[in-house]
Structure formats: C-alpha cells, structure tokens
C-alpha atoms as a PDB file:
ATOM      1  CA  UNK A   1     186.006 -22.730 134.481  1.00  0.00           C
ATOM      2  CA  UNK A   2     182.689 -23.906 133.669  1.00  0.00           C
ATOM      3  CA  UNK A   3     181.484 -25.126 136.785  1.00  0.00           C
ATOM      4  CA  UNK A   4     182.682 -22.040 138.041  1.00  0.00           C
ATOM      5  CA  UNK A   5     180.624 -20.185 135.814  1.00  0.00           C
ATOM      6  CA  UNK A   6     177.616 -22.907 136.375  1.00  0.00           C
ATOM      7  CA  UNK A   7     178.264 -22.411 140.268  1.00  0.00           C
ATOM      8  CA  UNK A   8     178.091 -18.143 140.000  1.00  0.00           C
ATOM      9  CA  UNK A   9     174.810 -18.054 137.751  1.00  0.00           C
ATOM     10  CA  UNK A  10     173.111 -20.622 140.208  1.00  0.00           C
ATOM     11  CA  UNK A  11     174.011 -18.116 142.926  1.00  0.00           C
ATOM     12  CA  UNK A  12     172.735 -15.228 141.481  1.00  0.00           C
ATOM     13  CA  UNK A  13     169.631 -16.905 140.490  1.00  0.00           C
ATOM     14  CA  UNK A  14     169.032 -17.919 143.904  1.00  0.00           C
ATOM     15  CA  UNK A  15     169.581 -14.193 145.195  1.00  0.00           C
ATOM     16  CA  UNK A  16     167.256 -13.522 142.381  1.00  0.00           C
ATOM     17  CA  UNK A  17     164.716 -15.694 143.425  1.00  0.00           C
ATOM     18  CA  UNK A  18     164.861 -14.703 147.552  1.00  0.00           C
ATOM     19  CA  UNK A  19     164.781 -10.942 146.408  1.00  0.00           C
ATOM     20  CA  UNK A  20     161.411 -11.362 144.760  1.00  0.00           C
ATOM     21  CA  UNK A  21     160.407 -13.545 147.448  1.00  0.00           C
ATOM     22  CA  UNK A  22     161.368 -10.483 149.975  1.00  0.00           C
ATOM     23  CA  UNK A  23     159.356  -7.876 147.912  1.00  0.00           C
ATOM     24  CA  UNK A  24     156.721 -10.202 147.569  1.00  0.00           C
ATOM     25  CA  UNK A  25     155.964 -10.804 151.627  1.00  0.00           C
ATOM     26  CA  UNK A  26     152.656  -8.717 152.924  1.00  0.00           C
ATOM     27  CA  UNK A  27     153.132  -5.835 154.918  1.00  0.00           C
ATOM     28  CA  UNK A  28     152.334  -5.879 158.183  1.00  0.00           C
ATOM     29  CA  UNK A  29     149.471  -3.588 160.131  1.00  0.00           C
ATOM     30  CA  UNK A  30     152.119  -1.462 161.302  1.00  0.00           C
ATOM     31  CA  UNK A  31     154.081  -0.940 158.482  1.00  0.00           C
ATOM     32  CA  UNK A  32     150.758  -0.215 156.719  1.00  0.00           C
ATOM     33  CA  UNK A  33     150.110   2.392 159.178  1.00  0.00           C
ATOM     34  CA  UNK A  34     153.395   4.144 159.607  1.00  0.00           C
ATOM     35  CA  UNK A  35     153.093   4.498 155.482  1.00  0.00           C
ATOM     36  CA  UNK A  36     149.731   5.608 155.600  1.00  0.00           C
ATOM     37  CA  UNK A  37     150.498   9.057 155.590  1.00  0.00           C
ATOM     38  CA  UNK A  38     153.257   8.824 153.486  1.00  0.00           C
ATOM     39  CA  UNK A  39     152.812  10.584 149.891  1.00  0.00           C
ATOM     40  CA  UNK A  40     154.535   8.637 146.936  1.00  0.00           C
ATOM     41  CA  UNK A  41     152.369  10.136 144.047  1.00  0.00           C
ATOM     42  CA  UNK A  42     155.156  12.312 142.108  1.00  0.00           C
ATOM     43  CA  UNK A  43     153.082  12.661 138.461  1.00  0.00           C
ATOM     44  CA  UNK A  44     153.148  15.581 137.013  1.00  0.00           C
ATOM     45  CA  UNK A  45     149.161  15.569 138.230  1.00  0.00           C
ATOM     46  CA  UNK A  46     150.161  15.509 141.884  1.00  0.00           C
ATOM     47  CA  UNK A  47     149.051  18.419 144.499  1.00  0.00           C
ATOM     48  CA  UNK A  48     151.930  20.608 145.356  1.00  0.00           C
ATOM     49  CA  UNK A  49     152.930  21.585 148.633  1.00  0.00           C
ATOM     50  CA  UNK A  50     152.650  25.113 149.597  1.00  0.00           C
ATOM     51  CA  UNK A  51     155.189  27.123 150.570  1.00  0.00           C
ATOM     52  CA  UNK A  52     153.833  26.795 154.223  1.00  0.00           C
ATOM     53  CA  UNK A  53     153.659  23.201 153.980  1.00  0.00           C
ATOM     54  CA  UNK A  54     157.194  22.751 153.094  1.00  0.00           C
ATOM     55  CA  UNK A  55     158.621  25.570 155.723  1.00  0.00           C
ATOM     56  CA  UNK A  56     156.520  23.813 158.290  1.00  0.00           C
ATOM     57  CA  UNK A  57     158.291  19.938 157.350  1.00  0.00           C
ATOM     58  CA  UNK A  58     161.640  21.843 157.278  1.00  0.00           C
ATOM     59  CA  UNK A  59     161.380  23.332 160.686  1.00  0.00           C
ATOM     60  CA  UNK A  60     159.772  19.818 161.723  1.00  0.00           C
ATOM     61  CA  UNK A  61     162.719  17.885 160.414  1.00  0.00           C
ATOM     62  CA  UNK A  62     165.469  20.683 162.148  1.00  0.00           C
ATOM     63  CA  UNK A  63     163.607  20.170 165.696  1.00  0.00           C
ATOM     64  CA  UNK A  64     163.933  16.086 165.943  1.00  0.00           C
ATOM     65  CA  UNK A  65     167.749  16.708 165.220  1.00  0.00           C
ATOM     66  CA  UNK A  66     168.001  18.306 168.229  1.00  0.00           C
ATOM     67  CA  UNK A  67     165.217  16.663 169.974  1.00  0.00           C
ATOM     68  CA  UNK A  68     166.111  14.485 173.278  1.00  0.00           C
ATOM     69  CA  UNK A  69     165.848  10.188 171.867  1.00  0.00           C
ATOM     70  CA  UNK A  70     162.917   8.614 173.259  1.00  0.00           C
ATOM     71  CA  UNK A  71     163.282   5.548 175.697  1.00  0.00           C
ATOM     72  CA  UNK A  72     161.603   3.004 173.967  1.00  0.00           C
ATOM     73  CA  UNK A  73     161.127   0.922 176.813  1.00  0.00           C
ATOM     74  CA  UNK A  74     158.767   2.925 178.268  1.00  0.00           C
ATOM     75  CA  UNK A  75     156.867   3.836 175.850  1.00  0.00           C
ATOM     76  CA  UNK A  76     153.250   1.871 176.303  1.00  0.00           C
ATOM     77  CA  UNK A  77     152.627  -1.333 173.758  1.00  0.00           C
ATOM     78  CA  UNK A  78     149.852  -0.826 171.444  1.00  0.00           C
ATOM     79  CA  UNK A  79     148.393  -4.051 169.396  1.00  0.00           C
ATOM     80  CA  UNK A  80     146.638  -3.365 166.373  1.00  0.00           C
ATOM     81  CA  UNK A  81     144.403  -6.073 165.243  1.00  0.00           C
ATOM     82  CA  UNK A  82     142.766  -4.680 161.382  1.00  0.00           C
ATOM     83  CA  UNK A  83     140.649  -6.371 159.290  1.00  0.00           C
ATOM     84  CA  UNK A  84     139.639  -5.591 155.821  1.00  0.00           C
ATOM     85  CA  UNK A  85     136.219  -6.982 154.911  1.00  0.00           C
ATOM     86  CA  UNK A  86     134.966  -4.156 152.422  1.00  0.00           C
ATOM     87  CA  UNK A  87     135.437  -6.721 149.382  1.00  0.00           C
ATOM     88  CA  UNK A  88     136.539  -4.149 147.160  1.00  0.00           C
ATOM     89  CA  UNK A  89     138.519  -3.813 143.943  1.00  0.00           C
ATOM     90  CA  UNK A  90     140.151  -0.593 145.786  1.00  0.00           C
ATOM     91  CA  UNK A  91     141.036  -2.606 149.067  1.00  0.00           C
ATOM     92  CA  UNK A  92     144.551  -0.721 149.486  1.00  0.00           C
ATOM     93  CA  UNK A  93     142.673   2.397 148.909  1.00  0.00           C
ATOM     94  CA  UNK A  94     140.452   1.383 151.930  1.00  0.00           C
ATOM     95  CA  UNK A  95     143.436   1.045 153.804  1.00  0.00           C
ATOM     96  CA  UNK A  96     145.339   3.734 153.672  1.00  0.00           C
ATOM     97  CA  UNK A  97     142.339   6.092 154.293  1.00  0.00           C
ATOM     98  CA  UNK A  98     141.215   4.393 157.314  1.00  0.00           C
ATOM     99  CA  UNK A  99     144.919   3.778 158.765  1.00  0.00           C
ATOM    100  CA  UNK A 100     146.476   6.818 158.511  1.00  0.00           C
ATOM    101  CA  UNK A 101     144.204   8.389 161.164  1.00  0.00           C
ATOM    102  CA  UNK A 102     145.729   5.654 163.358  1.00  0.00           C
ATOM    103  CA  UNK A 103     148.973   6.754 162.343  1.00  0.00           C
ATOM    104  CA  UNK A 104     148.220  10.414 163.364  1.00  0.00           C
ATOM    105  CA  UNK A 105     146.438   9.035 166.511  1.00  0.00           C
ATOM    106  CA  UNK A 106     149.726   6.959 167.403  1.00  0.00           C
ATOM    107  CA  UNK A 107     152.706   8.713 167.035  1.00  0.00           C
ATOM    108  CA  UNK A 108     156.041   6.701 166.802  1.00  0.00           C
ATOM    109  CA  UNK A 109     157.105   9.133 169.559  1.00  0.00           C
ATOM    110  CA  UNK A 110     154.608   8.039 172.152  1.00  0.00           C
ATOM    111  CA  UNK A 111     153.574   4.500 171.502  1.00  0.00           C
ATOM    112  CA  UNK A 112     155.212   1.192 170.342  1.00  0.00           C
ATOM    113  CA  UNK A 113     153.103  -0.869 167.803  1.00  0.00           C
ATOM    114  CA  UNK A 114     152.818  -4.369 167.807  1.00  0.00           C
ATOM    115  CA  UNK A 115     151.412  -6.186 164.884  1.00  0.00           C
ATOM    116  CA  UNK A 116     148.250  -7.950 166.014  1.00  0.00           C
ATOM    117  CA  UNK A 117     148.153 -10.785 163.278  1.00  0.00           C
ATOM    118  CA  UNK A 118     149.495 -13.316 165.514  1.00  0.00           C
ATOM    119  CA  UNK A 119     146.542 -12.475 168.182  1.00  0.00           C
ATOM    120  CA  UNK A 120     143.939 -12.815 165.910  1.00  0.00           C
ATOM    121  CA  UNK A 121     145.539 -15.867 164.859  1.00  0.00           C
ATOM    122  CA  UNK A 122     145.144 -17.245 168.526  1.00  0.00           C
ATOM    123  CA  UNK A 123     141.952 -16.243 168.811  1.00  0.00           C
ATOM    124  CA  UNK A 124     140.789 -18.158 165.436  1.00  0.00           C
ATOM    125  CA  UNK A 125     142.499 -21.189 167.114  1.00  0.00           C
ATOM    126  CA  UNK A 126     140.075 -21.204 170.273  1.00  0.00           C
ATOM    127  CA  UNK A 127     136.699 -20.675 167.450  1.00  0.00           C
ATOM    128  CA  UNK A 128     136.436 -16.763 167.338  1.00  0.00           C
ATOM    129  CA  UNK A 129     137.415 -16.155 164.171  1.00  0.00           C
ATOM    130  CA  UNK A 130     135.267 -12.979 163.730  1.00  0.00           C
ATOM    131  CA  UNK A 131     137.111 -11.403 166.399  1.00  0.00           C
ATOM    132  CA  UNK A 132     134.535  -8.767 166.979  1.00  0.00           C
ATOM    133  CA  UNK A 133     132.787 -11.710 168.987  1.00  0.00           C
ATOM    134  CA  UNK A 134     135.333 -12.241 170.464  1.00  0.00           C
ATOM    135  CA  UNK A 135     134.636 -11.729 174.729  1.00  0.00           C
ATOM    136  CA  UNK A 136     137.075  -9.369 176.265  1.00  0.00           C
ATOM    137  CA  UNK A 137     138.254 -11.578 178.533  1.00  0.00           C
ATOM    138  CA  UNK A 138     139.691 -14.067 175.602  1.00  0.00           C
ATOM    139  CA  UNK A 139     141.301 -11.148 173.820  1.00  0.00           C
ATOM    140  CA  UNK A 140     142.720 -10.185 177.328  1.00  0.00           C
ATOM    141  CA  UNK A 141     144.543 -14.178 177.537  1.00  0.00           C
ATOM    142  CA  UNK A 142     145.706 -13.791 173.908  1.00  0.00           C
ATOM    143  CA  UNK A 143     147.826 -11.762 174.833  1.00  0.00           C
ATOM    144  CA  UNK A 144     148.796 -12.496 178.536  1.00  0.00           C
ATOM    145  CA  UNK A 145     152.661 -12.755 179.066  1.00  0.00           C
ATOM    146  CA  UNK A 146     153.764 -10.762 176.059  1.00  0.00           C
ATOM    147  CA  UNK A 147     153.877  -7.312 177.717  1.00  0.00           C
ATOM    148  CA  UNK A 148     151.433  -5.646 175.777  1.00  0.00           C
ATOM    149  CA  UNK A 149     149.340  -2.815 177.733  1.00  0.00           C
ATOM    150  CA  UNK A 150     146.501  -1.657 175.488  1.00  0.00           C
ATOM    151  CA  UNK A 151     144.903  -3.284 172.143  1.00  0.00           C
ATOM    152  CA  UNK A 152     142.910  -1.765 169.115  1.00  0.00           C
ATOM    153  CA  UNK A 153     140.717  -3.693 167.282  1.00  0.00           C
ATOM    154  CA  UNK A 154     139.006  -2.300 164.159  1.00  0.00           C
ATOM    155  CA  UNK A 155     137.159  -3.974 160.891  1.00  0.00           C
ATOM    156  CA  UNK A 156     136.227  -2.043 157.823  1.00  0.00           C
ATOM    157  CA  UNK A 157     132.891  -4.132 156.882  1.00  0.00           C
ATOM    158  CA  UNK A 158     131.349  -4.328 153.231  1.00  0.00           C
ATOM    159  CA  UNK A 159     130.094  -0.911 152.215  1.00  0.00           C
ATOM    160  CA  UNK A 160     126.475  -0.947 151.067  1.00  0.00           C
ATOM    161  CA  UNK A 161     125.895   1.104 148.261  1.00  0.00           C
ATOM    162  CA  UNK A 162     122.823   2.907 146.834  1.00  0.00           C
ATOM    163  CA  UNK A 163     121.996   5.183 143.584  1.00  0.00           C
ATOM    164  CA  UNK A 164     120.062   8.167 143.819  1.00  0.00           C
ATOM    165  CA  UNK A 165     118.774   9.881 140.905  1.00  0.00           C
ATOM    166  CA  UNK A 166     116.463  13.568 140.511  1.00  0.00           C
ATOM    167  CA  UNK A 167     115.647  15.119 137.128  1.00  0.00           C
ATOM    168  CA  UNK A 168     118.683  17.076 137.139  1.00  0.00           C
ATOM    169  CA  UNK A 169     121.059  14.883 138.875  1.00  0.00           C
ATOM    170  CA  UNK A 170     122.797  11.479 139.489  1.00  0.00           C
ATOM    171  CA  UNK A 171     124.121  10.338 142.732  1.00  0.00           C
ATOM    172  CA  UNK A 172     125.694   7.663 144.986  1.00  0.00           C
ATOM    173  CA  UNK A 173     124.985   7.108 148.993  1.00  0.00           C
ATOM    174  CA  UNK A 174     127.566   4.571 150.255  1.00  0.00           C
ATOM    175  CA  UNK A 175     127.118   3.461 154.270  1.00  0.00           C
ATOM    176  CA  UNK A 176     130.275   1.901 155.976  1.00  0.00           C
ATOM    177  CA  UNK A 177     130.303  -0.050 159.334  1.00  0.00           C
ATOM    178  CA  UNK A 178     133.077  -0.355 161.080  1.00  0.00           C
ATOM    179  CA  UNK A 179     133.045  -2.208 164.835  1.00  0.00           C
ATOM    180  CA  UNK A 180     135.871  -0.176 166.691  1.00  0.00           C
ATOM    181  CA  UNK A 181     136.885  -1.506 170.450  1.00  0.00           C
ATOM    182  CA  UNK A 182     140.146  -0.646 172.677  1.00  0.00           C
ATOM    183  CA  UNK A 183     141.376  -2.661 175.829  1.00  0.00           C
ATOM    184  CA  UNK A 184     143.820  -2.416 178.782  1.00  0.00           C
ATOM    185  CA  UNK A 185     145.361  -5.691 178.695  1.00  0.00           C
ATOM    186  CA  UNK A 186     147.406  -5.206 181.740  1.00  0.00           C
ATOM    187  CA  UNK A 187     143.971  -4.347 184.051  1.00  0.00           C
ATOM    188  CA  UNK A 188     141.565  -6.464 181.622  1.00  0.00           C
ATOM    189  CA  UNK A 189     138.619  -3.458 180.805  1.00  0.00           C
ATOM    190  CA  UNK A 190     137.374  -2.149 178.154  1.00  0.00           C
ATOM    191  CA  UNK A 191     138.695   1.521 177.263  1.00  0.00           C
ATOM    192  CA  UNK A 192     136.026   2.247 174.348  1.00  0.00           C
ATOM    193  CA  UNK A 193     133.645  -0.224 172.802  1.00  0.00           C
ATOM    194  CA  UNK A 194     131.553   0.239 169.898  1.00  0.00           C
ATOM    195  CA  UNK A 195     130.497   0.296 166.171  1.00  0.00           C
ATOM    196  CA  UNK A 196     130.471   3.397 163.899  1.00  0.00           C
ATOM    197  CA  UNK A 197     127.921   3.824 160.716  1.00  0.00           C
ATOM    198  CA  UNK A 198     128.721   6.812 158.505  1.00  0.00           C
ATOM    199  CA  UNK A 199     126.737   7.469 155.078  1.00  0.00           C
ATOM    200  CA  UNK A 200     128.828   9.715 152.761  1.00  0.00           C
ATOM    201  CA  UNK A 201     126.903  11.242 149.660  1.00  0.00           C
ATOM    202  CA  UNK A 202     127.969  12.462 146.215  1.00  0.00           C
ATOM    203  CA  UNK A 203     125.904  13.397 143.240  1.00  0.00           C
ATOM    204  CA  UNK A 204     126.783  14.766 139.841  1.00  0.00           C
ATOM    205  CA  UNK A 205     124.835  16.839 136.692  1.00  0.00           C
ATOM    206  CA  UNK A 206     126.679  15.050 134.379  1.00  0.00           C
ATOM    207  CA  UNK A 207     128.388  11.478 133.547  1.00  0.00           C
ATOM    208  CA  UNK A 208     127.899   8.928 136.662  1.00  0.00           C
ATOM    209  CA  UNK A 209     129.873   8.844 140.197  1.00  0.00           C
ATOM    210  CA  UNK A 210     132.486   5.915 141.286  1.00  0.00           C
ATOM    211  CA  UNK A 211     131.827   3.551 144.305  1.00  0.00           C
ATOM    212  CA  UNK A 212     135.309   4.828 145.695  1.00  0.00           C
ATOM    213  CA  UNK A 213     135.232   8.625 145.724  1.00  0.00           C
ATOM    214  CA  UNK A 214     132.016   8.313 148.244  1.00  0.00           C
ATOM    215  CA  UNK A 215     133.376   5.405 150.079  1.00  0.00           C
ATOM    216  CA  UNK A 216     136.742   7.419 150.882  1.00  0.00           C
ATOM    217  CA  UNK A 217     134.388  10.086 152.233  1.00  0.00           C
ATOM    218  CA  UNK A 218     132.697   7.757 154.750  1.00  0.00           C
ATOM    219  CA  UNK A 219     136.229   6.595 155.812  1.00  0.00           C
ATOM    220  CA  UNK A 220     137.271   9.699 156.460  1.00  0.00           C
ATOM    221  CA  UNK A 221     134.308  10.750 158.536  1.00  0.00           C
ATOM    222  CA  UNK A 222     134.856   7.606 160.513  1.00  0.00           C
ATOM    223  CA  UNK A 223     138.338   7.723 161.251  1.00  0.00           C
ATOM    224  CA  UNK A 224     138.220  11.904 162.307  1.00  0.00           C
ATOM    225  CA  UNK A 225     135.909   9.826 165.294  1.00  0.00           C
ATOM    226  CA  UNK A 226     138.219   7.135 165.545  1.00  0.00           C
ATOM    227  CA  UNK A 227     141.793   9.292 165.940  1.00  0.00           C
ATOM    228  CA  UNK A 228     139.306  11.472 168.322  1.00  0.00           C
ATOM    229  CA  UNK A 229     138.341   8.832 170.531  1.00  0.00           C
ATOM    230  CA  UNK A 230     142.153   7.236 170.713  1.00  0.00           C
ATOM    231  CA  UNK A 231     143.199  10.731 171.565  1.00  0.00           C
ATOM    232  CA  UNK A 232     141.170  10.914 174.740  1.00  0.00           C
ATOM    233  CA  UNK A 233     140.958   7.624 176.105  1.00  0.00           C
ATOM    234  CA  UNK A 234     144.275   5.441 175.183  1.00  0.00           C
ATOM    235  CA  UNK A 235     146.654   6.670 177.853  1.00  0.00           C
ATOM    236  CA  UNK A 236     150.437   7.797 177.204  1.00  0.00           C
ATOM    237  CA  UNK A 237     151.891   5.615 179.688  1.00  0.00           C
ATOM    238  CA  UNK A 238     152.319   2.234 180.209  1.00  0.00           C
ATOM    239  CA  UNK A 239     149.657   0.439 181.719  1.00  0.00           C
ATOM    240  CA  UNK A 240     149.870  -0.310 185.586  1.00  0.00           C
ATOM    241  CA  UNK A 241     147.996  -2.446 187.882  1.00  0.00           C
ATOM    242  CA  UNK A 242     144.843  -0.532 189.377  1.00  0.00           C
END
C-alpha cells in the first residue's frame, strides 16, 4: 500500500512539475499578436464598454455563426519576424501596443501566421544576427521550401528619452525607431522597406511624467503607419509566380 501511495504522489508531482513547465514556455509572435487586442483588465478601475460597444461585439459574434468557414489552405502565409530591443522595465507593455496593430492589420480570416523565430534563427546561423542587415535575398533562402508567401519584419529599438522643463511646466519627449520591411518570398522583392521615427510629447503642471505613458504614444503613432502600410501593400492572396 505504500509503494502505491509512494508511486501516486511521484505521479502527481511529475504532472506538477510539467504543468509549470507548460505555463512557463514563452509565447510565441503570433500568439502575442492574436492576444494583443485582447482586454483582460477586469478591476473595478477598468473602462467600461458602452452600450454601442457591446451591441456591436454581439451582432459581431451572431454573424461568424452563420458566416461561410474559411479554407485555410488558401489563405496566404504571413511570417512575422519581431524583435524587442527597447530595454525597458515595461517590455510587455511595448508589445502589446505595437502588436496589436498587426493583429488588426492581419485578420485570422484572411491570413495564416507563421511564427518567424525559427527564421531569424537561420539567419543568425549564416552571421546576420541583426536581421535588419540582413540582404533580401538571404531572408528570401531562409525561408525557401516552407511555403511561406510574404514576410514582416519589424524591431522596436531603444527609445531615447529627453526632459523638458518651462516655468510653469514639466515634460517628457521620448523618440522611437523602429526599422519596418515586408517581402514576397515566393517572387523574392521587396513589398515596403523602411524605418519609422516618431517623437511623442507629454508635459504636466504638477508632479513629474513616466517614461511609459509617452513611449505608448510614439507606438501608437507608429503602428497607425504600420497597419496602414500592411493594408495597402500585403496582398490577400497567395503569392504566385510573376
């Protein structure tokens, strides 16, 4: 009875021990994006929905019941490679407001993400691992055979931050970089290339202004352009041969 008991504590230790494991493992670009947008703040200090708001997810939800399923198949691959340089105690914040404008930009509905960890890995193999160096034509073999059509690749780079101060007021200027490029891996050209540099500004009469507020701001002006840009040039289809 003993090492019966002995034998059912090990096991349930060892489920334990794989279940902490299992909430422990980093979340993927994707999943990070598809929960971008997702609100899990439920204090009591939480905005409410209006009445519009909720009418409008209600009517939302009732439609894709009786909306026609989507062939994944051919819905057009999309990598994602993101990197977080910012170097901030608010990383996740950083996150979130940068990728849920990719998650508005690329709906479930019309493209298939593809996690693009394991490209940048590749790329770091060959030397290039600032992928922003990267040429196109490397990126483009990274991923040859794997049936992905287009690739994103955007890095959030270390904020530079500056005080202000006039004789009646205290304020923050924070400046964020962020290279931003897009690819058609099937035809091997670029769809967008480039680097955004937005300066958000805050100031205050009284007490002293946060790093984050004003860095959120400059996010948000940069990923408006971002989802823009994805909007008009990513295509909705699969990428063919031209």
């Amino acid at each position: 009875m003993k090492k019966v008991a002995a034998l059912i504590v090990s096991l349930m230790m060892m489920c334990f021990t794989f279940t902490a494991f299992a909430e422990e493992a980093p979340k993927t670009v994707v999943q990070k994006i598809r929960e971008a947008n997702v609100v899990t703040e439920t204090t009591d200090n939480a905005p409410q929905k209006s009445f519009s708001q909720r009418l409008k997810e209600k009517q939302e939800a009732e439609n894709a019941k009786f909306a026609p399923a989507v062939d994944r198949s051919k819905l057009p691959k999309v990598a994602v490679m993101y990197v977080n340089n910012a170097k901030t105690t608010y990383d996740d914040v950083v996150d979130k407001e940068i990728l849920k404008y990719l998650d508005t930009a690329l709906p479930d509905s019309t493209y298939e993400l593809v996690d693009g960890a394991p490209y940048m890995e590749k790329l770091a193999k060959i030397g290039f691992v600032d992928v922003s160096s990267a040429e196109r034509a490397d990126i483009v073999d990274a991923f040859a055979g794997d049936g992905v059509d287009y690739c994103i690749y955007l890095e959030v780079q270390p904020f530079v931050a500056r005080d202000k101060m006039t004789f009646f007021t205290v304020g923050k200027d924070m400046t964020t970089s962020i290279p931003f490029k897009m690819i058609d891996l099937v035809n091997g050209k670029y769809l967008y290339v480039g680097k955004f540099a937005e300066k958000a500004s805050d100031s205050t009469a009284i007490g002293g202004i946060g790093n984050k507020s004003v860095a959120v701001k400059a996010l948000d002006n940069v990923g408006q352009k971002i989802a823009s840009i994805i909007d008009v040039r990513l295509p909705k289809t699969k990428a063919e041969v031209k």
